[in-house]
PDB file of N, CA and C in Angstrom:
ATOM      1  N   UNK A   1     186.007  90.650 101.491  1.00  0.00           N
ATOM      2  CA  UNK A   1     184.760  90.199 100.890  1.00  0.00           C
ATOM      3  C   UNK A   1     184.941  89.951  99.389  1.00  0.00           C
ATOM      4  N   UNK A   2     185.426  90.547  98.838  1.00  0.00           N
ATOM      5  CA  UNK A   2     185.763  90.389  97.646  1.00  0.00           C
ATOM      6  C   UNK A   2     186.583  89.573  97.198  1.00  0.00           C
ATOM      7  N   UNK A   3     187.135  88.674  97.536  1.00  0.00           N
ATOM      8  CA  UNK A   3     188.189  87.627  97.605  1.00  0.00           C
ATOM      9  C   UNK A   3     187.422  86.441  97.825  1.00  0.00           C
ATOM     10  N   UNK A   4     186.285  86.659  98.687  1.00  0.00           N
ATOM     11  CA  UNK A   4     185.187  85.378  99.139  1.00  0.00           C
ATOM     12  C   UNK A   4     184.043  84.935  98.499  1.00  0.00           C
ATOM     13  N   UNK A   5     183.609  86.379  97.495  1.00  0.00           N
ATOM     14  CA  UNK A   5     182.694  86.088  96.311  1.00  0.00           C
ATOM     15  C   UNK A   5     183.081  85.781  94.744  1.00  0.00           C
ATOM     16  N   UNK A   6     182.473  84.371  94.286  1.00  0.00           N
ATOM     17  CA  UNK A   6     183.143  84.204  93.131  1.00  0.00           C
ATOM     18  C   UNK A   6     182.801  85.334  91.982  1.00  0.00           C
ATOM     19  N   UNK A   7     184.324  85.714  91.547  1.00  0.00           N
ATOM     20  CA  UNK A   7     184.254  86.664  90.340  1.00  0.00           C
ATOM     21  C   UNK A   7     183.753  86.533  89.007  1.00  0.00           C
ATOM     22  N   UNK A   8     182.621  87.996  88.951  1.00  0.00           N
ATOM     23  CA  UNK A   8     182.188  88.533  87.982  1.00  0.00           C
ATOM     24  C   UNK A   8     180.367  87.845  87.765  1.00  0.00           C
ATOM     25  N   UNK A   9     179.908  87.062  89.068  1.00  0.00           N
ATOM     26  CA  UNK A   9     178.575  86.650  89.215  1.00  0.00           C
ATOM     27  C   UNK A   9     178.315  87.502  89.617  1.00  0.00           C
ATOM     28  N   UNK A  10     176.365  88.173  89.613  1.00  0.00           N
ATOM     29  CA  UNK A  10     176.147  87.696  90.766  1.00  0.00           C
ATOM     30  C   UNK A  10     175.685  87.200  92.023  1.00  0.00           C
ATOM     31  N   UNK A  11     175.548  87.191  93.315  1.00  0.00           N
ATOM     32  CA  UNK A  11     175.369  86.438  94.223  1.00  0.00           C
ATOM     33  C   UNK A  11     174.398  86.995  94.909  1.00  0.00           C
ATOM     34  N   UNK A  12     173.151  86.233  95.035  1.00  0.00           N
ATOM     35  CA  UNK A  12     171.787  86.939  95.614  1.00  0.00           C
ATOM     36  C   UNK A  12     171.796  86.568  97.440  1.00  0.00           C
ATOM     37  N   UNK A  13     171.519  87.567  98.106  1.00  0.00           N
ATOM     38  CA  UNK A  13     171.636  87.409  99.437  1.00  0.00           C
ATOM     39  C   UNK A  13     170.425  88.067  99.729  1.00  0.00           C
ATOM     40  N   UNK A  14     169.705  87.072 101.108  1.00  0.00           N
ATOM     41  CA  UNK A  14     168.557  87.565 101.864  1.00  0.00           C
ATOM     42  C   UNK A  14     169.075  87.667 102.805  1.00  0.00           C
ATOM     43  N   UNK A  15     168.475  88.557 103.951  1.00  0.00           N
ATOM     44  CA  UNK A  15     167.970  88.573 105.022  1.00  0.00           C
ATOM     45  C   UNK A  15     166.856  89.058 105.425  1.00  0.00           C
ATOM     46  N   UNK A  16     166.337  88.424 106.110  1.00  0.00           N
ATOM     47  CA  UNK A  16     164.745  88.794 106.183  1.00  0.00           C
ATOM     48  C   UNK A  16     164.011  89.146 105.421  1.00  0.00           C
ATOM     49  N   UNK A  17     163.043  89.457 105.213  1.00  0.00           N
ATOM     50  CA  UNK A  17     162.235  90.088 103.640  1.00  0.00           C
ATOM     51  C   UNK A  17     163.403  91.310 102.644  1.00  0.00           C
ATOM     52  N   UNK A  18     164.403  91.278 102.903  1.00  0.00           N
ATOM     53  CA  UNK A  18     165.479  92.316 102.359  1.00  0.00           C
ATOM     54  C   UNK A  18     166.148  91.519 101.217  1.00  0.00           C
ATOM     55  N   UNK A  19     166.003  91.410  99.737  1.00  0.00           N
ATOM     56  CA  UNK A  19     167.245  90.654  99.300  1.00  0.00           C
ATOM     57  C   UNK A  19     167.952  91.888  98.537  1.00  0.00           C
ATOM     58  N   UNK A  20     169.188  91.633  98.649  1.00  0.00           N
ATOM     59  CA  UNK A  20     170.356  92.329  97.825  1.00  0.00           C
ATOM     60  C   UNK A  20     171.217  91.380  96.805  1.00  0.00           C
ATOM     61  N   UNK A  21     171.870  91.821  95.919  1.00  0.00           N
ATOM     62  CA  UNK A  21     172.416  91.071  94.819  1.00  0.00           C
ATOM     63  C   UNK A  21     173.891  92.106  94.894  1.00  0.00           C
ATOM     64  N   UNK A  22     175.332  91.318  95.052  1.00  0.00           N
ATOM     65  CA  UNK A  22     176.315  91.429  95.331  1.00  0.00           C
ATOM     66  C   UNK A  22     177.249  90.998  94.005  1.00  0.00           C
ATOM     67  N   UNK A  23     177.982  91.660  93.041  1.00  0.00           N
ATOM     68  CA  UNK A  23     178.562  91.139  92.134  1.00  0.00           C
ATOM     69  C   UNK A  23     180.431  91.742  92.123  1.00  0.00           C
ATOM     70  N   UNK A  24     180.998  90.970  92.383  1.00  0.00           N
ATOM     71  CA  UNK A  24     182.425  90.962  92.518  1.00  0.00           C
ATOM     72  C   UNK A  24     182.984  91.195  91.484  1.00  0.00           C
ATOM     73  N   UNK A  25     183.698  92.804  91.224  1.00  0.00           N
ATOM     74  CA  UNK A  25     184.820  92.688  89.527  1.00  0.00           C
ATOM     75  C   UNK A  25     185.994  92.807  90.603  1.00  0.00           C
ATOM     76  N   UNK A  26     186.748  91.814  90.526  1.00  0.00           N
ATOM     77  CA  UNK A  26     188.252  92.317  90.650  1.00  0.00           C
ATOM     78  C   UNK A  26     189.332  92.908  89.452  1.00  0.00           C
ATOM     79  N   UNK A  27     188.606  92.554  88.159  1.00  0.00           N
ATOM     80  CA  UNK A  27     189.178  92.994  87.341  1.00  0.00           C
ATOM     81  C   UNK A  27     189.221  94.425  87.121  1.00  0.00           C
ATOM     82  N   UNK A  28     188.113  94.646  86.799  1.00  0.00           N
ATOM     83  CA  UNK A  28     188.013  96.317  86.148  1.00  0.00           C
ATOM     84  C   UNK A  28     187.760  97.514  87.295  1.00  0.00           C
ATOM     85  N   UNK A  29     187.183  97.552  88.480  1.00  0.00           N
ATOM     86  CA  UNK A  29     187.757  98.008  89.797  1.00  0.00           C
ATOM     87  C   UNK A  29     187.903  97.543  90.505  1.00  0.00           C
ATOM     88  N   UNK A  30     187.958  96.791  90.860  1.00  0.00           N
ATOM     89  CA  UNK A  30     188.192  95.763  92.398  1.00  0.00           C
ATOM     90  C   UNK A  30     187.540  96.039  93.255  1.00  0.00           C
ATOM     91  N   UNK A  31     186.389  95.831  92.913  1.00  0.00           N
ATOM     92  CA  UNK A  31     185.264  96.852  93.774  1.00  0.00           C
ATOM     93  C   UNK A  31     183.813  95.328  93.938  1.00  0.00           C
ATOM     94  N   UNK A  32     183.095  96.050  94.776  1.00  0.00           N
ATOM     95  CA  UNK A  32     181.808  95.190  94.994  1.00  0.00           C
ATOM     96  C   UNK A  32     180.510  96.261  94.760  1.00  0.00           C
ATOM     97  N   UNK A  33     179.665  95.304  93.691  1.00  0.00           N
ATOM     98  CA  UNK A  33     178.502  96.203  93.064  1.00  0.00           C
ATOM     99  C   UNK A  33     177.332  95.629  93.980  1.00  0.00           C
ATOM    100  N   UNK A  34     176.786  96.746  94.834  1.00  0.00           N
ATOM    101  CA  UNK A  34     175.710  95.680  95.645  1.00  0.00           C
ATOM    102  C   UNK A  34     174.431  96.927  95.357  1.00  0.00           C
ATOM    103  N   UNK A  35     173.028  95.877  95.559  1.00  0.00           N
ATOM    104  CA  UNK A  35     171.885  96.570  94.780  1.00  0.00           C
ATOM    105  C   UNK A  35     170.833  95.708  95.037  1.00  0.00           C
ATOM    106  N   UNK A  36     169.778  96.241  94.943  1.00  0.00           N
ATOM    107  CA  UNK A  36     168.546  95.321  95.704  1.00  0.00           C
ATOM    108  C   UNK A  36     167.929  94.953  94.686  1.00  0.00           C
ATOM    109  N   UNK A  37     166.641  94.177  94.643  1.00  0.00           N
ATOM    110  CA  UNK A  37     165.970  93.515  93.868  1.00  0.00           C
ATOM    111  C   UNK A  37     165.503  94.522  92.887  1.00  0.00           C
ATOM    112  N   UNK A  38     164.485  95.389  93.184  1.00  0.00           N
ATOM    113  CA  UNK A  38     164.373  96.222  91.681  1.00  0.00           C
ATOM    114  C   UNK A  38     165.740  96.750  91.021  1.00  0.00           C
ATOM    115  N   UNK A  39     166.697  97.064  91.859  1.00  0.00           N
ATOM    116  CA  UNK A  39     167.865  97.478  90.753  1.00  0.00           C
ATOM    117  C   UNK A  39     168.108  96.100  90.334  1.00  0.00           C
ATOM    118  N   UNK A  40     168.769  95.107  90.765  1.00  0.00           N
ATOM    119  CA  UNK A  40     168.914  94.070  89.901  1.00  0.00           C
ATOM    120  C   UNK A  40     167.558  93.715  88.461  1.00  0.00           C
ATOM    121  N   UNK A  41     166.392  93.634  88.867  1.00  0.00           N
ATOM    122  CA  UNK A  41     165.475  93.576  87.884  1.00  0.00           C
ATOM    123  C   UNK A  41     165.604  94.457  86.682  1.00  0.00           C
ATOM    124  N   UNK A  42     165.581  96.017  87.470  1.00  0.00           N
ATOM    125  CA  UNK A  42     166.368  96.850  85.687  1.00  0.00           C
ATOM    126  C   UNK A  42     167.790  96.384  85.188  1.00  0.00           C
ATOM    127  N   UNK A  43     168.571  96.105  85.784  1.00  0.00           N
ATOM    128  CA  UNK A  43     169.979  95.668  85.167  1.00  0.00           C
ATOM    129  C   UNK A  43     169.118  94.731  84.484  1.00  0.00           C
ATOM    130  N   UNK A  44     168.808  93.612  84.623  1.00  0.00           N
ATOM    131  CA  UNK A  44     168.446  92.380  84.282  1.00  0.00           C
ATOM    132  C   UNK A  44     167.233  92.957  82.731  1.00  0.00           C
ATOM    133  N   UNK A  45     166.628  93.945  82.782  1.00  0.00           N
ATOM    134  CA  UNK A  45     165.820  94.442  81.741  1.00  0.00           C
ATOM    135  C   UNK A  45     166.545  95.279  80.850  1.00  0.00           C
ATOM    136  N   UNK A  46     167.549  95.884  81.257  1.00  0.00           N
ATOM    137  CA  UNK A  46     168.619  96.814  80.491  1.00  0.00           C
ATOM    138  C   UNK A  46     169.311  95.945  79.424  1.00  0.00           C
ATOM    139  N   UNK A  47     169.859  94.638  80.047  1.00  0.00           N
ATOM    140  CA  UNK A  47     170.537  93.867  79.601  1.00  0.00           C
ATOM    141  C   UNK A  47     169.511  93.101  78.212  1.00  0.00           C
ATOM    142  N   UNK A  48     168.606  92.848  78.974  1.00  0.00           N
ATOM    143  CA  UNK A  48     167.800  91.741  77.306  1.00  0.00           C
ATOM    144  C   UNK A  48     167.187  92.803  76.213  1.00  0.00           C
ATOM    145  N   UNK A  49     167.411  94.341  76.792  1.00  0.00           N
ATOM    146  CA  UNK A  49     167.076  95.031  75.606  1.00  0.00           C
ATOM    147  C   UNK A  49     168.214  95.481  75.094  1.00  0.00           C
ATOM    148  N   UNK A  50     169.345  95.401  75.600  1.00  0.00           N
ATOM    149  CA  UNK A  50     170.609  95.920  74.483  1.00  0.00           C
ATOM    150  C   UNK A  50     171.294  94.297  73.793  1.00  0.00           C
ATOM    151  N   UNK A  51     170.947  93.466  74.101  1.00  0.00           N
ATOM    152  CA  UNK A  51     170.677  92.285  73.307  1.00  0.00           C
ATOM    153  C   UNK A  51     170.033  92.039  72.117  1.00  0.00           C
ATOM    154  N   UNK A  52     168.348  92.234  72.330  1.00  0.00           N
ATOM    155  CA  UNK A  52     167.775  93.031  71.464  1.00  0.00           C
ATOM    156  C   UNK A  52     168.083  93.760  70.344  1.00  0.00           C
ATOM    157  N   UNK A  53     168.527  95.100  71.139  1.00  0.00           N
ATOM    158  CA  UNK A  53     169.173  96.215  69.810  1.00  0.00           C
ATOM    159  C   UNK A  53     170.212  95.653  69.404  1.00  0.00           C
ATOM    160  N   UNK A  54     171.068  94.565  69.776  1.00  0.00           N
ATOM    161  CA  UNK A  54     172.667  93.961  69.236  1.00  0.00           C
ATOM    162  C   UNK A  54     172.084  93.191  67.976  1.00  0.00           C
ATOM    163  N   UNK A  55     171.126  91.771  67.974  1.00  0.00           N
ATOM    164  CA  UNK A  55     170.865  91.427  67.525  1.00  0.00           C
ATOM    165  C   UNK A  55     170.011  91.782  66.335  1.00  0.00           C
ATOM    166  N   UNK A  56     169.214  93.047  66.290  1.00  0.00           N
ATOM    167  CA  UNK A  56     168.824  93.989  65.571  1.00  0.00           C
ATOM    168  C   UNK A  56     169.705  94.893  64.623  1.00  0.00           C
ATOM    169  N   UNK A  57     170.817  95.375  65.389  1.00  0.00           N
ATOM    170  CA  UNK A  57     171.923  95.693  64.533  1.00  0.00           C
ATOM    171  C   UNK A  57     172.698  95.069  63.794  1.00  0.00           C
ATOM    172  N   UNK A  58     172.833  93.416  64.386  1.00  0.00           N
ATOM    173  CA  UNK A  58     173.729  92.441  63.888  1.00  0.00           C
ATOM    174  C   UNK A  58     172.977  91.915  62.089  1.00  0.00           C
ATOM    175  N   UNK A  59     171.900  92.336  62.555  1.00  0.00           N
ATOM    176  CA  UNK A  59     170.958  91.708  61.300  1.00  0.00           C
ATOM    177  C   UNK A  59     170.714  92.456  60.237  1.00  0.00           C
ATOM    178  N   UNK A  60     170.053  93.901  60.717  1.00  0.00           N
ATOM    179  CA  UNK A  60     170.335  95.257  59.760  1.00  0.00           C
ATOM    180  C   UNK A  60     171.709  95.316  58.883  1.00  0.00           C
ATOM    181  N   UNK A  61     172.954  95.115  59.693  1.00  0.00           N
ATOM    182  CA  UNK A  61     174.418  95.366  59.261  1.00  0.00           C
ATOM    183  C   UNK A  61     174.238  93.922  57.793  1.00  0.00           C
ATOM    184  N   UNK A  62     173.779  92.433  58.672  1.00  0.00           N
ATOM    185  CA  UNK A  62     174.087  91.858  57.463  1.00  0.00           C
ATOM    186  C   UNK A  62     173.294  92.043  56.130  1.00  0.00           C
ATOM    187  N   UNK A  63     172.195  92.385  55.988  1.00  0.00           N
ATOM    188  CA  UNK A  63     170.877  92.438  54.982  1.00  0.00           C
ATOM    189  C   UNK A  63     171.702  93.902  54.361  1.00  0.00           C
ATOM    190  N   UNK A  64     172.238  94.693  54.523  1.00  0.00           N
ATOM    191  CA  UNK A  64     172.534  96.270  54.054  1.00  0.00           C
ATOM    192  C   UNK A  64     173.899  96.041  53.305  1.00  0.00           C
ATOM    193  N   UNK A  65     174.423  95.316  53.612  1.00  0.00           N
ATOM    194  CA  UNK A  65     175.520  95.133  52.564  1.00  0.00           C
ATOM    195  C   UNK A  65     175.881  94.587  51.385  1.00  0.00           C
ATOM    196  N   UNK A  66     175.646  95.917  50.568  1.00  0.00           N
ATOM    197  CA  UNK A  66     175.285  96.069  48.880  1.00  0.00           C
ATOM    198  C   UNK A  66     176.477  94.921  48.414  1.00  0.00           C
ATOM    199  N   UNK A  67     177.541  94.694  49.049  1.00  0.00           N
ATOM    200  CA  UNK A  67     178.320  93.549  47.852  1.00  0.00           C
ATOM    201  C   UNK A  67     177.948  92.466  48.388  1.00  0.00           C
ATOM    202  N   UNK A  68     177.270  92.257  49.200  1.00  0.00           N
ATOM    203  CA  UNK A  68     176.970  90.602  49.208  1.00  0.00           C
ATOM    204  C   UNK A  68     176.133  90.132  48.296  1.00  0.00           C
ATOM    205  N   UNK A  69     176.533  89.464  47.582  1.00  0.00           N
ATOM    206  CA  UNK A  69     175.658  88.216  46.399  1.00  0.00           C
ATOM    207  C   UNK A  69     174.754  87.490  47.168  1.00  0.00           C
ATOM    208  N   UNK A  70     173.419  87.815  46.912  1.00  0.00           N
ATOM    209  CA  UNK A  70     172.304  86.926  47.409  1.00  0.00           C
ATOM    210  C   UNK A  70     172.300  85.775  46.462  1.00  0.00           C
ATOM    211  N   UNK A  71     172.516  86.166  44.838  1.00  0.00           N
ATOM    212  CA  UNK A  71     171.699  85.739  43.664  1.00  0.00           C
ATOM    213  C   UNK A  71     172.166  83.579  44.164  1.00  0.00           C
ATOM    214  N   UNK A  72     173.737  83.896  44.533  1.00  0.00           N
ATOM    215  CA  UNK A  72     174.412  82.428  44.699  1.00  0.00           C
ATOM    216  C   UNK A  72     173.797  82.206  45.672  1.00  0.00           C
ATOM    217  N   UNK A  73     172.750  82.388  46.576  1.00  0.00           N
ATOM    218  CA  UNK A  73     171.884  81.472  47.333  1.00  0.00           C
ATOM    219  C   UNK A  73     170.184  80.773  46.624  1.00  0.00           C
ATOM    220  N   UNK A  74     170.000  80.989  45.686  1.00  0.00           N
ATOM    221  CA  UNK A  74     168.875  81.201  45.441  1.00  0.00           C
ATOM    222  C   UNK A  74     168.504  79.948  44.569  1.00  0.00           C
ATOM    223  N   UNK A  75     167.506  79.442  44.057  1.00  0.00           N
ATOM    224  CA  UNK A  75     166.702  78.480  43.931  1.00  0.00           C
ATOM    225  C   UNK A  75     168.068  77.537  42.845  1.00  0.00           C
ATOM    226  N   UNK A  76     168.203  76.406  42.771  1.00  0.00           N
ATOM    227  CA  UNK A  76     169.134  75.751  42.110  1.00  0.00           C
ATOM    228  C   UNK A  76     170.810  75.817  42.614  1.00  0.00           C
ATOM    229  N   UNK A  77     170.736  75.897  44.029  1.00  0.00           N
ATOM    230  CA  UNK A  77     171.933  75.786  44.911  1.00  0.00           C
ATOM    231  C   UNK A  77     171.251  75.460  46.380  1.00  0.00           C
ATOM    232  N   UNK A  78     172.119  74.708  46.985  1.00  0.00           N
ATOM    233  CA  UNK A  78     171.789  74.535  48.377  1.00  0.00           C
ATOM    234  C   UNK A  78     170.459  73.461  48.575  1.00  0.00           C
ATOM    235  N   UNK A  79     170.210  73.692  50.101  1.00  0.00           N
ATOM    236  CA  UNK A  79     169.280  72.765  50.270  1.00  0.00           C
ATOM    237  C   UNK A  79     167.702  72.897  49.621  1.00  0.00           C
ATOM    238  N   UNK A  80     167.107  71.254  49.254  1.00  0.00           N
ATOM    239  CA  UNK A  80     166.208  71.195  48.360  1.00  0.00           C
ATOM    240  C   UNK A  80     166.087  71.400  47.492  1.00  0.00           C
ATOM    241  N   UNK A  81     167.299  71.720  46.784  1.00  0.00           N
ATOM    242  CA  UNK A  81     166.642  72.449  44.947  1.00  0.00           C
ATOM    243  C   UNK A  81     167.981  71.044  44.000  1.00  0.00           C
ATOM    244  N   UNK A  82     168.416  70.078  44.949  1.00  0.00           N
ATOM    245  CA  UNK A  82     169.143  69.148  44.435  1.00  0.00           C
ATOM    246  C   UNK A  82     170.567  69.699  43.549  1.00  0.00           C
ATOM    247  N   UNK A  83     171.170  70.646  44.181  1.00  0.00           N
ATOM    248  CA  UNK A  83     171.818  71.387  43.734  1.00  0.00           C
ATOM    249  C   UNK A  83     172.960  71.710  44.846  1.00  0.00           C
ATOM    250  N   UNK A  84     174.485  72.651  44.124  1.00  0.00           N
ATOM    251  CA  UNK A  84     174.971  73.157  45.301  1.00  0.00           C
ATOM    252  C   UNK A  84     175.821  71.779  46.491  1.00  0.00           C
ATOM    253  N   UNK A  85     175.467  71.377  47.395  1.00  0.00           N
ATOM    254  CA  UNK A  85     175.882  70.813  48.476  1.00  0.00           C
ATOM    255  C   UNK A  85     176.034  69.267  47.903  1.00  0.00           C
ATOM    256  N   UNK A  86     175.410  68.616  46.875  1.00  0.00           N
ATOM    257  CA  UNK A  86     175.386  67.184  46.605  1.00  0.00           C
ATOM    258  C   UNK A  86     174.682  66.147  47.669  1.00  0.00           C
ATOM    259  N   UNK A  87     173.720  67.196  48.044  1.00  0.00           N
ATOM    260  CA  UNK A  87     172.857  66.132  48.905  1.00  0.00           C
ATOM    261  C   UNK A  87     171.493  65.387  48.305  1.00  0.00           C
TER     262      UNK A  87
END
């Protein structure tokens, strides 16, 4: 089975009012992750909130770092201030 599902999707299967969601790692165990609709729905909610916190951290990390020079972005460089870029 694992050879027949494409790796590292994954692959939603019904039968009858039953659906399960089947995801193939051959890499990291060679194993098959199978799980029904509410578990897929929390994976699927787990996932856009540690996105979330990534992008939250990614942004905190850049704004907090005391040697970055804001001042060289600021009014008389860059766009609209006819400055900077030569546009």
């Amino acid at each position: 089975m694992l050879s027949r599902l494409p790796p590292n999707r994954f692959v939603k299967r019904e039968k009858g009012d039953d659906i399960h969601y089947v995801y193939a790692d051959p890499l990291v165990c060679n194993c098959l992750y199978v799980g029904s609709q509410q578990a897929y729905s929390q994976y699927k909610q787990h996932q856009q909130q540690q996105q979330l916190a990534d992008e939250q951290q990614m942004t905190a990390d850049s704004y907090s770092d005391s040697a970055w020079n804001w001042g060289a972005w600021g009014p008389g460089y860059g766009f609209g201030y006819g400055g900077g870029l030569g546009w």
